[in-house]
Protein backbone atom coordinates (compact mmCIF):
# COMPACT_ATOMS: atom_id res chain seq x y z
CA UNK A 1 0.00 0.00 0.00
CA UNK A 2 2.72 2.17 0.82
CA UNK A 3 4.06 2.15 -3.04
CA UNK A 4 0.94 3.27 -4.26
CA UNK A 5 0.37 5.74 -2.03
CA UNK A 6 3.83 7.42 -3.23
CA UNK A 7 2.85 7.11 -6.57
CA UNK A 8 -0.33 9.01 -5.83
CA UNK A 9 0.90 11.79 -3.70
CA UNK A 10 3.93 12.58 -6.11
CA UNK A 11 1.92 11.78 -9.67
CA UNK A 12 1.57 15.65 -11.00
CA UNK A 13 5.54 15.59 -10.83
CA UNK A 14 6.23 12.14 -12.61
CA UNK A 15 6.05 12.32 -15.98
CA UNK A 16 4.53 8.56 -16.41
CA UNK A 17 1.77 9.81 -14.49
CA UNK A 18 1.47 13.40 -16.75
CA UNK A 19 1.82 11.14 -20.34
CA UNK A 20 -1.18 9.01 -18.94
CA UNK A 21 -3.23 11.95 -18.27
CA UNK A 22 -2.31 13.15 -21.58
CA UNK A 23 -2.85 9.86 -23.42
CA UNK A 24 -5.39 7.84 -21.34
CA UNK A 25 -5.70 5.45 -23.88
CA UNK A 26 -1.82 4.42 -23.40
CA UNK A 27 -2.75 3.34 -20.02
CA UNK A 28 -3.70 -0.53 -20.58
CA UNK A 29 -0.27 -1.02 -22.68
CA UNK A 30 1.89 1.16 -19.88
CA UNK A 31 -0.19 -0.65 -17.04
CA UNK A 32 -1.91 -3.66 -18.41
CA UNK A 33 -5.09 -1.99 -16.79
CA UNK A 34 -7.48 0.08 -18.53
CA UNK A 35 -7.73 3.81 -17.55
CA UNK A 36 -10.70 3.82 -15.85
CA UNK A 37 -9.65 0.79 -13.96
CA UNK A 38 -6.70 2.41 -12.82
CA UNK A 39 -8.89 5.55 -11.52
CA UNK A 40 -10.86 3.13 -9.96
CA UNK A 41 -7.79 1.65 -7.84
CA UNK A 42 -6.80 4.89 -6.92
CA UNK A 43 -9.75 5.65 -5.62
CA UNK A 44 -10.13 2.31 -3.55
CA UNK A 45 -6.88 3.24 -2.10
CA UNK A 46 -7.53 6.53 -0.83
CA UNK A 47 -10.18 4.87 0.46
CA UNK A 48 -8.94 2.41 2.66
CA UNK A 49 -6.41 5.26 3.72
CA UNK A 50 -8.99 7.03 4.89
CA UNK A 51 -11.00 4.05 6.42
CA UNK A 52 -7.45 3.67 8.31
CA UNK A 53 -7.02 6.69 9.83
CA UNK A 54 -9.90 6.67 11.16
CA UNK A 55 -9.58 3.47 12.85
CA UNK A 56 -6.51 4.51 14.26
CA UNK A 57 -7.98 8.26 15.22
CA UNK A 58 -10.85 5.67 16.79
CA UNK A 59 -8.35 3.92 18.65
CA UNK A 60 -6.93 6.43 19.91
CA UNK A 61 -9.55 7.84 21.36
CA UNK A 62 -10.88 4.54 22.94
């Protein structure tokens, strides 16, 4: 999880990132995942950060 989440929080300076955004339809032959399957992974991960912290925030205050 940690991997991705680099890739995520630094993907407006890598240029991978940029020439996907540019060229969506590259994606499954960079990837081997479709665009929209990769936006769809990103967004799962950010949400199981988020479902994370708040556990731990929970746990903290328990």
């Amino acid at each position: 999880m940690k991997y991705w989440r680099q890739i995520i929080s630094r993907k407006m300076d890598n240029y991978t990132w940029t020439y996907i955004e540019n060229n969506p339809q590259e994606t499954k032959r960079l990837l081997g995942i479709n665009y929209k399957q990769l936006e769809e992974l990103i967004n799962y991960i950010k949400l199981l950060e988020k479902q994370q912290k708040e556990e731990k925030e929970k746990r903290k205050r328990n």
